[in-house]
PDB file of N, CA and C in Angstrom:
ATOM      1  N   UNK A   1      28.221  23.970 -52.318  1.00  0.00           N
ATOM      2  CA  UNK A   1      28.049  22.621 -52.778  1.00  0.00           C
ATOM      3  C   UNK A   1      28.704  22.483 -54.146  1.00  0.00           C
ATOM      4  N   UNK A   2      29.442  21.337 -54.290  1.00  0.00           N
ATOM      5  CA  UNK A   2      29.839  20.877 -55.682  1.00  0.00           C
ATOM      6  C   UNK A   2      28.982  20.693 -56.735  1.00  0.00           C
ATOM      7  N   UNK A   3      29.119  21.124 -58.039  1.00  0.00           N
ATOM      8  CA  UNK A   3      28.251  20.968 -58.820  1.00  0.00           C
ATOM      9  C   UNK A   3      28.298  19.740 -59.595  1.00  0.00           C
ATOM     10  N   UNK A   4      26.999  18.320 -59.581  1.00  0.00           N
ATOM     11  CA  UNK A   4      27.422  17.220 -60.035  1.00  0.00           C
ATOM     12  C   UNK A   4      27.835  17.049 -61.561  1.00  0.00           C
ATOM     13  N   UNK A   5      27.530  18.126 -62.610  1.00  0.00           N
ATOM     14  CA  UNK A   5      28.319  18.112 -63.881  1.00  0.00           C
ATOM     15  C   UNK A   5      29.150  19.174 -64.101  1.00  0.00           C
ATOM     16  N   UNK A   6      30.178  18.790 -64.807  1.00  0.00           N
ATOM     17  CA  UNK A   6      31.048  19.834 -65.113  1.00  0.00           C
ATOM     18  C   UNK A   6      30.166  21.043 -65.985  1.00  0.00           C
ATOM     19  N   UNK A   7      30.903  22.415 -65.959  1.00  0.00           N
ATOM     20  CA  UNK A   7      30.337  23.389 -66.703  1.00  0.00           C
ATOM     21  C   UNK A   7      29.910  22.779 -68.337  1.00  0.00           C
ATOM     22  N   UNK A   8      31.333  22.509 -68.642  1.00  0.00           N
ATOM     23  CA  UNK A   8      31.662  22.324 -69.896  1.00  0.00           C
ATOM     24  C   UNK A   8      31.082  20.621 -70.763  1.00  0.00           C
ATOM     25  N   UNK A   9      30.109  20.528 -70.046  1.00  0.00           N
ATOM     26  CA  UNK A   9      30.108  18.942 -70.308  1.00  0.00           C
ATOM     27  C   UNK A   9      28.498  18.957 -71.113  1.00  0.00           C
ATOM     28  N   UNK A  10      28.133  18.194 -72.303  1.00  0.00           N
ATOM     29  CA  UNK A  10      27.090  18.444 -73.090  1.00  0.00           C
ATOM     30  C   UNK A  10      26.251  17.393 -72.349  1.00  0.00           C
ATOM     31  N   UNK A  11      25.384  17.815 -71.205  1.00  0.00           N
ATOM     32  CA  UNK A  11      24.093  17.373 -70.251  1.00  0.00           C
ATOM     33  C   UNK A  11      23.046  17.889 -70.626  1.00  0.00           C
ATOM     34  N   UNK A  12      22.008  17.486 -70.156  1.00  0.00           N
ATOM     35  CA  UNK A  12      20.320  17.720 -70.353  1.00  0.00           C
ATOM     36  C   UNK A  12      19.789  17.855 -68.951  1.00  0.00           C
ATOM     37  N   UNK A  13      19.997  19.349 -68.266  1.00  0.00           N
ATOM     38  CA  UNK A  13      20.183  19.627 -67.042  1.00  0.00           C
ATOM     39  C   UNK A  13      18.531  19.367 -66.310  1.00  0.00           C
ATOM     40  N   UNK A  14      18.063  19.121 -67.595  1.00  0.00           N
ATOM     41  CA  UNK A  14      16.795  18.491 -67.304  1.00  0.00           C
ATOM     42  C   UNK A  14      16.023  17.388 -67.347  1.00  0.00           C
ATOM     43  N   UNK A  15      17.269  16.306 -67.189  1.00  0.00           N
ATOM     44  CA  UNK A  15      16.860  14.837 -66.943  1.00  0.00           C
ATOM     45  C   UNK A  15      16.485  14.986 -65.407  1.00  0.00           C
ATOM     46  N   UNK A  16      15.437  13.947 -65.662  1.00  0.00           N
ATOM     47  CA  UNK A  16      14.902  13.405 -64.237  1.00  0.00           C
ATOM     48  C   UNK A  16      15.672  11.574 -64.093  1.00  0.00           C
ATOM     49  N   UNK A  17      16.560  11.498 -62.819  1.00  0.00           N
ATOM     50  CA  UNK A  17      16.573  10.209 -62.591  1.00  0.00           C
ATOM     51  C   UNK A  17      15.573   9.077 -62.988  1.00  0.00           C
ATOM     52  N   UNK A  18      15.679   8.182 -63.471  1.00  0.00           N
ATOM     53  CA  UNK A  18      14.701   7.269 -62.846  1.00  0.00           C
ATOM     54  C   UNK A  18      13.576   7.251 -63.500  1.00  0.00           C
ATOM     55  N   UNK A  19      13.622   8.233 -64.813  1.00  0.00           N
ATOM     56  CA  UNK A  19      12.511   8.200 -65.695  1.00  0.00           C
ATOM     57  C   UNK A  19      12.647   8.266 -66.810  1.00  0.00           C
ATOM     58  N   UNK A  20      12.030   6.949 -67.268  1.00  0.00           N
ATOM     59  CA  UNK A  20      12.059   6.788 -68.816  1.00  0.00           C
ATOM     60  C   UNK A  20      12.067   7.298 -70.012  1.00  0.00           C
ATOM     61  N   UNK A  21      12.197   7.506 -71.188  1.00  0.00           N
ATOM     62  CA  UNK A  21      11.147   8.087 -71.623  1.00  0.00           C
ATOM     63  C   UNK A  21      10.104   6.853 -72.833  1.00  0.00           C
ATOM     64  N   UNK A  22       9.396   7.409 -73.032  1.00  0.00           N
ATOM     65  CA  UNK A  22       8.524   6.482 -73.735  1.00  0.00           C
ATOM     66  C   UNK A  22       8.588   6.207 -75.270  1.00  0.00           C
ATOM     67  N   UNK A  23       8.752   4.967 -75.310  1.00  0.00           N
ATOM     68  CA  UNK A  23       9.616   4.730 -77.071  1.00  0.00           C
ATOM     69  C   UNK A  23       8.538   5.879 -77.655  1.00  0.00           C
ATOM     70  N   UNK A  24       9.088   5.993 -79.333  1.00  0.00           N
ATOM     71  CA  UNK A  24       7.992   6.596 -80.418  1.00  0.00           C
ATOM     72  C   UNK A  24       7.845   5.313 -81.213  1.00  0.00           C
ATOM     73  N   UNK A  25       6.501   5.219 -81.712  1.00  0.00           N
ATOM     74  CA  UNK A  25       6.162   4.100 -82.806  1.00  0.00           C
ATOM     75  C   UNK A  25       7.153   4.253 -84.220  1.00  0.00           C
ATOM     76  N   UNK A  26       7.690   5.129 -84.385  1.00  0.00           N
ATOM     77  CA  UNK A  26       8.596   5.311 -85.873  1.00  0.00           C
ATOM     78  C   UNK A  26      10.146   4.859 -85.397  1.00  0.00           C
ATOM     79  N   UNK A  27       9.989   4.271 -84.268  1.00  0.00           N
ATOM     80  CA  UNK A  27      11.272   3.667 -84.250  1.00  0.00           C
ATOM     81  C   UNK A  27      11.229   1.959 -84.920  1.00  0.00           C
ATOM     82  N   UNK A  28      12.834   1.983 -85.519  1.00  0.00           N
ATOM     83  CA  UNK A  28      12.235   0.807 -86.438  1.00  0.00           C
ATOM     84  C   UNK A  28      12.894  -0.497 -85.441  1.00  0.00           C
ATOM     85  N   UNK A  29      11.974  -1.524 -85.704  1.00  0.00           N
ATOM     86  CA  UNK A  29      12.821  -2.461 -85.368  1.00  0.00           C
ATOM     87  C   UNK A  29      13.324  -3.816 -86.052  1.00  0.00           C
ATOM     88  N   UNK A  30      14.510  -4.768 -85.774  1.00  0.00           N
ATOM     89  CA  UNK A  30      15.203  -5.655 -86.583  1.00  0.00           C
ATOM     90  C   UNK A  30      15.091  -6.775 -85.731  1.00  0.00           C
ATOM     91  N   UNK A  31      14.512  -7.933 -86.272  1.00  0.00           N
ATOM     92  CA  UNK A  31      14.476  -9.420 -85.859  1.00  0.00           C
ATOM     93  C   UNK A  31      16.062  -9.739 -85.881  1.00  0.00           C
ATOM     94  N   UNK A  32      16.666 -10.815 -84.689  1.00  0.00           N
ATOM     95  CA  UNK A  32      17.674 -11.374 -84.833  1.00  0.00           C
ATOM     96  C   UNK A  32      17.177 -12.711 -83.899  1.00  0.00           C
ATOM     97  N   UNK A  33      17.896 -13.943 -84.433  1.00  0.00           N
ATOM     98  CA  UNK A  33      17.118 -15.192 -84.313  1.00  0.00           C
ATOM     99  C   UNK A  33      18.962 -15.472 -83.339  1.00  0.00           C
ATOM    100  N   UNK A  34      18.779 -16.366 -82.262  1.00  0.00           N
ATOM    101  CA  UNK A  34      20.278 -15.869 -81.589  1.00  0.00           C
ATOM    102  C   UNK A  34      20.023 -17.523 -80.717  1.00  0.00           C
ATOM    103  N   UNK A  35      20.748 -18.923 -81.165  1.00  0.00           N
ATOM    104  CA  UNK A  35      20.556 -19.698 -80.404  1.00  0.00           C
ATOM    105  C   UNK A  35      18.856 -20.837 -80.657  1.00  0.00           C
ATOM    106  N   UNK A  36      18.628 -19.823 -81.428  1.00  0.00           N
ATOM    107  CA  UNK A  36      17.071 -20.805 -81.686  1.00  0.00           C
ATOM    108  C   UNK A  36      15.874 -19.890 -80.944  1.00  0.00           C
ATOM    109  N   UNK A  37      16.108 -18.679 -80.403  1.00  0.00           N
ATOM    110  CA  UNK A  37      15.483 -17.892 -80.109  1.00  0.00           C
ATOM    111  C   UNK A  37      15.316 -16.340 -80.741  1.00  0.00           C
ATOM    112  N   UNK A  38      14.490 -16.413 -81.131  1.00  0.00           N
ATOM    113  CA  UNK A  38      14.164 -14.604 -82.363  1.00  0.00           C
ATOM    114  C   UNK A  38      13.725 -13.873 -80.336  1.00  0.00           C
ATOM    115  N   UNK A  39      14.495 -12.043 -81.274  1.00  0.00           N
ATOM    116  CA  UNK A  39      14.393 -11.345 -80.599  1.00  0.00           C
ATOM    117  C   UNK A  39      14.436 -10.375 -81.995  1.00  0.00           C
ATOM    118  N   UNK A  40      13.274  -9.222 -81.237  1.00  0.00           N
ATOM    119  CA  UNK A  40      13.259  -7.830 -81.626  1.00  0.00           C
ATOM    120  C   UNK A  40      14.431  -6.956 -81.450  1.00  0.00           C
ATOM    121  N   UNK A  41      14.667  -6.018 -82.160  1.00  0.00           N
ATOM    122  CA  UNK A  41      15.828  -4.781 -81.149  1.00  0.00           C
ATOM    123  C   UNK A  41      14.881  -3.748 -81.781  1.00  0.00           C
ATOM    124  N   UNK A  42      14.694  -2.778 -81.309  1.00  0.00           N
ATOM    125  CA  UNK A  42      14.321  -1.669 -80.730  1.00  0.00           C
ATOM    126  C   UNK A  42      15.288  -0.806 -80.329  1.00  0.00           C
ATOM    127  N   UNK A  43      15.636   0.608 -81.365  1.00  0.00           N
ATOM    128  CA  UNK A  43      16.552   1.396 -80.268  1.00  0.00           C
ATOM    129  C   UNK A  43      15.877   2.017 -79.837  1.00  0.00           C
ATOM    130  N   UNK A  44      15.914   2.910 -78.110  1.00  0.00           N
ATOM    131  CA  UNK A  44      15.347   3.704 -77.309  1.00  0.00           C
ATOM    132  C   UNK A  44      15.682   5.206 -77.232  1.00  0.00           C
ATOM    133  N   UNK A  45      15.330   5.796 -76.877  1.00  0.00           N
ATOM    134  CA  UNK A  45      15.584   7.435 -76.583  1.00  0.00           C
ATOM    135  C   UNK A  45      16.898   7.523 -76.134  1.00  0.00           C
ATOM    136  N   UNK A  46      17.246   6.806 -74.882  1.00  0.00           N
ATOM    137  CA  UNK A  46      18.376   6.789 -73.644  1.00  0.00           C
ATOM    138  C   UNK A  46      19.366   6.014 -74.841  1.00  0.00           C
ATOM    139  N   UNK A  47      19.636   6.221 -75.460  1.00  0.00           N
ATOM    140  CA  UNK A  47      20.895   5.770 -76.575  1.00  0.00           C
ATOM    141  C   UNK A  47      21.022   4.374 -76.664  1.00  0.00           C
ATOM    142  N   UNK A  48      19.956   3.630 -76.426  1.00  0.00           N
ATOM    143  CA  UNK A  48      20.211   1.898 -75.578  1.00  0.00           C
ATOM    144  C   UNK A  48      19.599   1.028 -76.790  1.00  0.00           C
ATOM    145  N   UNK A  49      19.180  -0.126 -76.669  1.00  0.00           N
ATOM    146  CA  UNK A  49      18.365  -0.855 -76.832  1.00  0.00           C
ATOM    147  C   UNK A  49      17.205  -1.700 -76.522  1.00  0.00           C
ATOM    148  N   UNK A  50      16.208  -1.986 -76.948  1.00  0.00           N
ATOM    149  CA  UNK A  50      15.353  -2.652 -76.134  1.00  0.00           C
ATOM    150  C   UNK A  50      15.006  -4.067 -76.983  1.00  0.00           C
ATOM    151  N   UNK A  51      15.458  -4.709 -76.404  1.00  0.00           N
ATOM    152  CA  UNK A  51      15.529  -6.429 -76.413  1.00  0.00           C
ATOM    153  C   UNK A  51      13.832  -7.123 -76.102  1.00  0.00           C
ATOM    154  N   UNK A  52      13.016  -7.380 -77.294  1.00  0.00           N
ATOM    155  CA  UNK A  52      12.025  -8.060 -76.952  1.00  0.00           C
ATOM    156  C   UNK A  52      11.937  -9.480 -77.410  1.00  0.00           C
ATOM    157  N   UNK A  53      11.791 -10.682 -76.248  1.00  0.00           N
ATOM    158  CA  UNK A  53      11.776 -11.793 -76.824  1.00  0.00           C
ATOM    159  C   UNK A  53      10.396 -12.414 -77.358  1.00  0.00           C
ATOM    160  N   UNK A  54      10.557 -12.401 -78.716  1.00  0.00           N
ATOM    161  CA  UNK A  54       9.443 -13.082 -79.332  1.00  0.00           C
ATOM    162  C   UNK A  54       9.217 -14.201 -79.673  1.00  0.00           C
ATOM    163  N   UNK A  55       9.922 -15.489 -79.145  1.00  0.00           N
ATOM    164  CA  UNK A  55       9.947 -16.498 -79.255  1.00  0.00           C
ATOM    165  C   UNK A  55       9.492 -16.854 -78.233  1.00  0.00           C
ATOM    166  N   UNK A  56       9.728 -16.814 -76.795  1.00  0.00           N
ATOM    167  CA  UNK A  56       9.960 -16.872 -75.031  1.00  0.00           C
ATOM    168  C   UNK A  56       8.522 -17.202 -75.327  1.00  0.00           C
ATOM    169  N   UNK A  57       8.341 -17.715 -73.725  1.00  0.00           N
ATOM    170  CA  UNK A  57       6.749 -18.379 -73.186  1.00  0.00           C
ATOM    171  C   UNK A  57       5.854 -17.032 -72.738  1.00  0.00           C
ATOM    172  N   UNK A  58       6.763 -15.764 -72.793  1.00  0.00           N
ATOM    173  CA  UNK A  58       6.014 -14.594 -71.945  1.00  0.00           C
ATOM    174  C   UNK A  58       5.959 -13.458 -72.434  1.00  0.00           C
ATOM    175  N   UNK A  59       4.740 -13.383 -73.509  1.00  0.00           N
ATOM    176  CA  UNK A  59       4.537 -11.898 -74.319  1.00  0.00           C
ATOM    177  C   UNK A  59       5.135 -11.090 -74.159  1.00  0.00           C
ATOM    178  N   UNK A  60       6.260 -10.301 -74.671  1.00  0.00           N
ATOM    179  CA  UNK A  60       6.825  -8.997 -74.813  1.00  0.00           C
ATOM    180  C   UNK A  60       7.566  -9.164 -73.404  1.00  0.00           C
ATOM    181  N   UNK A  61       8.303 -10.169 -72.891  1.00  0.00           N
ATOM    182  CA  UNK A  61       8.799  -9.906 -71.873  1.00  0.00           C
ATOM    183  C   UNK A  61      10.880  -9.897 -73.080  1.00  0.00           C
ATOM    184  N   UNK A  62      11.512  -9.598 -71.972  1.00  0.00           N
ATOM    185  CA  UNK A  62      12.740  -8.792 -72.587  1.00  0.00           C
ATOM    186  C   UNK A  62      13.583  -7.983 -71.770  1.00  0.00           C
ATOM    187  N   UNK A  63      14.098  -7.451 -71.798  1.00  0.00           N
ATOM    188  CA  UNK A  63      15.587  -6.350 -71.670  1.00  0.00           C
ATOM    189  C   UNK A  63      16.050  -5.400 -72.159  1.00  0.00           C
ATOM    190  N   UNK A  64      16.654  -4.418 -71.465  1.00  0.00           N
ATOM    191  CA  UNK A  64      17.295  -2.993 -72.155  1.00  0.00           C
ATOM    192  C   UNK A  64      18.485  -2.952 -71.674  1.00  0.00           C
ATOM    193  N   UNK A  65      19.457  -2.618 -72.903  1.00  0.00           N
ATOM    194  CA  UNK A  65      20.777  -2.150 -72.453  1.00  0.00           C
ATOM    195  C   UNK A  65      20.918  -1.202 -73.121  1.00  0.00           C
ATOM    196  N   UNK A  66      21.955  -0.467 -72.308  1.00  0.00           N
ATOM    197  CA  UNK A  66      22.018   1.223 -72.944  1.00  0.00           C
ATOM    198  C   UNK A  66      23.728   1.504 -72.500  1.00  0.00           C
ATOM    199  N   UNK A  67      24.343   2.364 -72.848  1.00  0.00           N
ATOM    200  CA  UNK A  67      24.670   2.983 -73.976  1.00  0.00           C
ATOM    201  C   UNK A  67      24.533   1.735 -75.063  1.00  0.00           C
ATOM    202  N   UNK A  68      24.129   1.620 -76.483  1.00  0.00           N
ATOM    203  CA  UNK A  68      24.241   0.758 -77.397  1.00  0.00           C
ATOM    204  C   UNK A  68      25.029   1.488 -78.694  1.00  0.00           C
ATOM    205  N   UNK A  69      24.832   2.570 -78.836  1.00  0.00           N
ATOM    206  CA  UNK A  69      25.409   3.095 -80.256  1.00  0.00           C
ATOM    207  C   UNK A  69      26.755   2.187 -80.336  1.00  0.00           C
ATOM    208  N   UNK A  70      26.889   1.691 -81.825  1.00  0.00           N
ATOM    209  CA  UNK A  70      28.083   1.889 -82.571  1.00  0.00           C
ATOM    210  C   UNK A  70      28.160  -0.023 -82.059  1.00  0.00           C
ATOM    211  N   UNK A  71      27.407  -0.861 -81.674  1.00  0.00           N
ATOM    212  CA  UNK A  71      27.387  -1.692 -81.267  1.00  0.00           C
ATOM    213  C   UNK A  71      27.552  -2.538 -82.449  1.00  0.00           C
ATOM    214  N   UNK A  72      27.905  -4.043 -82.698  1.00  0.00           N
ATOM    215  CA  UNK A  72      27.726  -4.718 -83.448  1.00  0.00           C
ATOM    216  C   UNK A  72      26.983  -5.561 -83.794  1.00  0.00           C
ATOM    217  N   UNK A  73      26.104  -6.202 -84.646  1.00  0.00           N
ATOM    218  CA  UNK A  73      25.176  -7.208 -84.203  1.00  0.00           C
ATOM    219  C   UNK A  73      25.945  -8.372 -84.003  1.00  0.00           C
ATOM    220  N   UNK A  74      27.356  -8.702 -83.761  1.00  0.00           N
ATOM    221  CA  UNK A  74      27.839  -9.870 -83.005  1.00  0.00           C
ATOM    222  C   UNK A  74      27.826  -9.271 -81.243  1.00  0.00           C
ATOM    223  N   UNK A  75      27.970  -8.191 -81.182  1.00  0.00           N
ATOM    224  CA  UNK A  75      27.799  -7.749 -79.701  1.00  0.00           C
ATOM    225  C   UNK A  75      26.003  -7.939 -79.058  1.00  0.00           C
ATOM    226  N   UNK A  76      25.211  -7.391 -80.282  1.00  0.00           N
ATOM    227  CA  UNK A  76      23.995  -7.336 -79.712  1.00  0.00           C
ATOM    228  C   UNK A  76      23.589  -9.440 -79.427  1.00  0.00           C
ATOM    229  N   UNK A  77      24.258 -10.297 -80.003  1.00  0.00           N
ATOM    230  CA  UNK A  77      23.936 -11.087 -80.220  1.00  0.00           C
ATOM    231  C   UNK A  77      24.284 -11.946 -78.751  1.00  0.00           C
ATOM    232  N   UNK A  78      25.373 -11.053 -78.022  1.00  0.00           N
ATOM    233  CA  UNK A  78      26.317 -11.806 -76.948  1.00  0.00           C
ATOM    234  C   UNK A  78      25.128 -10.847 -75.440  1.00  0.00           C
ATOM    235  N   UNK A  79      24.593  -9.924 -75.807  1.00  0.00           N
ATOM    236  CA  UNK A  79      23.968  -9.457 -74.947  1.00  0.00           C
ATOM    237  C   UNK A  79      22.664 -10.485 -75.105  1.00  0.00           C
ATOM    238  N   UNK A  80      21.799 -11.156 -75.718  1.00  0.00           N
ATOM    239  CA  UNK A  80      21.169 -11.675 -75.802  1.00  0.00           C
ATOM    240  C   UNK A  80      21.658 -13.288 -75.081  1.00  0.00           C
ATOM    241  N   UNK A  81      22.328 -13.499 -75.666  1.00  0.00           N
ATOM    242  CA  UNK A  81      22.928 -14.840 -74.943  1.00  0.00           C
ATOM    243  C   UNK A  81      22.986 -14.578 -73.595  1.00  0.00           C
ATOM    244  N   UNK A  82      23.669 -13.631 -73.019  1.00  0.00           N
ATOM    245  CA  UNK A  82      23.420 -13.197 -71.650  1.00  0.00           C
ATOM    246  C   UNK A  82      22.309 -13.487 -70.981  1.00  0.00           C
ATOM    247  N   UNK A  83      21.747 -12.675 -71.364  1.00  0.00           N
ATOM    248  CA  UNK A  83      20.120 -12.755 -70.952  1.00  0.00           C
ATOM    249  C   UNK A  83      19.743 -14.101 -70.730  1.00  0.00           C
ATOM    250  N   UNK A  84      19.904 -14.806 -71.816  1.00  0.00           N
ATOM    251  CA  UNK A  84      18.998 -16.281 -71.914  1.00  0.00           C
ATOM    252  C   UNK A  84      19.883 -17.192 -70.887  1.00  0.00           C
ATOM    253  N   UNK A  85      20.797 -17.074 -70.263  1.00  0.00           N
ATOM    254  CA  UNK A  85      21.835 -17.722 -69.501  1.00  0.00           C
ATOM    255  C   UNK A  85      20.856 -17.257 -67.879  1.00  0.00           C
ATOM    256  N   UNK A  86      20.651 -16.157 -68.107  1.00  0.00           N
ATOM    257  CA  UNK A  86      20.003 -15.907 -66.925  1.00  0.00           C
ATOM    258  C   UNK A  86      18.634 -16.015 -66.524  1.00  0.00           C
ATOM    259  N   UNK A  87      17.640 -16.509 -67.417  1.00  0.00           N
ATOM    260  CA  UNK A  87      16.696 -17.349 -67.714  1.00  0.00           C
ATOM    261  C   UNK A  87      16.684 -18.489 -67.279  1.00  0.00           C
ATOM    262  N   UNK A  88      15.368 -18.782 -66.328  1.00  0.00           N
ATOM    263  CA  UNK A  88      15.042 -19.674 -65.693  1.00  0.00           C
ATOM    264  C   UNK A  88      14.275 -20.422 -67.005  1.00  0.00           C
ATOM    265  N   UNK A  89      14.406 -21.648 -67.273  1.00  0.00           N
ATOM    266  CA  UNK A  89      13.725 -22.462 -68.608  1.00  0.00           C
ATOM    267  C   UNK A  89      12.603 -23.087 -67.984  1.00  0.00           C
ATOM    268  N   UNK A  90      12.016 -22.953 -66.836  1.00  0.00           N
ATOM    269  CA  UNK A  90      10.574 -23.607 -66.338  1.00  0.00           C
ATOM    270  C   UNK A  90       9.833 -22.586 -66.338  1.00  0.00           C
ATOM    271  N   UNK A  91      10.308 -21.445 -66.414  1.00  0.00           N
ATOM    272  CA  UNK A  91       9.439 -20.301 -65.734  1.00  0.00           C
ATOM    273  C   UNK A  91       9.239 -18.922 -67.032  1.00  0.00           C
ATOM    274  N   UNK A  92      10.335 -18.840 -67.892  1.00  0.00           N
ATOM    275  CA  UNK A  92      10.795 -18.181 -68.830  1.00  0.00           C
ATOM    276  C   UNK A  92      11.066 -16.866 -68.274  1.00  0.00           C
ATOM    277  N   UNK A  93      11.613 -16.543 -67.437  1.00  0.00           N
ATOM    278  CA  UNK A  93      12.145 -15.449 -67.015  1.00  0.00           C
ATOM    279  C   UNK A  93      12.804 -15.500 -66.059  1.00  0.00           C
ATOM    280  N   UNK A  94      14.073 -14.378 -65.140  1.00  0.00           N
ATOM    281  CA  UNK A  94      14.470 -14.316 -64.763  1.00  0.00           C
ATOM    282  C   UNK A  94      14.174 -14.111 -63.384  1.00  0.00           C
ATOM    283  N   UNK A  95      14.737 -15.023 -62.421  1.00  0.00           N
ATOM    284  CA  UNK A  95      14.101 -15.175 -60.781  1.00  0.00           C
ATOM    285  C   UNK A  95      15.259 -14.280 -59.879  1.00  0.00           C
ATOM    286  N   UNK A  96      14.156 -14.097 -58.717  1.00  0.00           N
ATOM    287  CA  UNK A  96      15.104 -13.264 -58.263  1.00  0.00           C
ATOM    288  C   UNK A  96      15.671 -14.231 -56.717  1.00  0.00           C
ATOM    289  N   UNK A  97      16.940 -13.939 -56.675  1.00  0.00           N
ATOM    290  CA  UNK A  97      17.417 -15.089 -55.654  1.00  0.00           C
ATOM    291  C   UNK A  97      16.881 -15.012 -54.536  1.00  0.00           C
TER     292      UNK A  97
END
């Protein structure tokens, strides 16, 4: 059988698919107000971000995108716009078709 990472490749041969890991409280986070809507960022373990909307009709509801390093806050600002594009405005969240 083929091996799915290369020898030479810097992996964590001990990730599990499909599982999170669980923020730490000493991660810091930065308000950005984007459109008339404030959002949290949160960076995560998985190199990402975690997008909480604190303005929205629905406690701590939000989004993660990952890889994030090296990102800009005009980029983090266009990932947010995203989001809210895909936001249902009767319901405050995203429906599934």
């Amino acid at each position: 059988m083929k091996p799915i990472y290369p020898d030479d490749g810097d992996v964590d041969r001990n990730a599990v698919p499909g599982l999170r890991p669980v923020p730490t409280d000493d991660a810091t986070s930065v308000t950005v107000d984007v459109d008339g809507e404030t959002f949290a960022l949160r960076p995560n373990e998985c190199d990402g971000t975690d997008y909480t909307w604190l303005s929205g009709p629905r406690p701590g509801y939000g989004f993660g995108v990952g890889p994030t390093l090296g990102l800009s806050l005009d980029e983090h600002r266009e990932n947010i716009r995203d989001f809210l594009a895909m936001v249902d405005p009767a319901t405050g969240r995203i429906e599934d078709d």
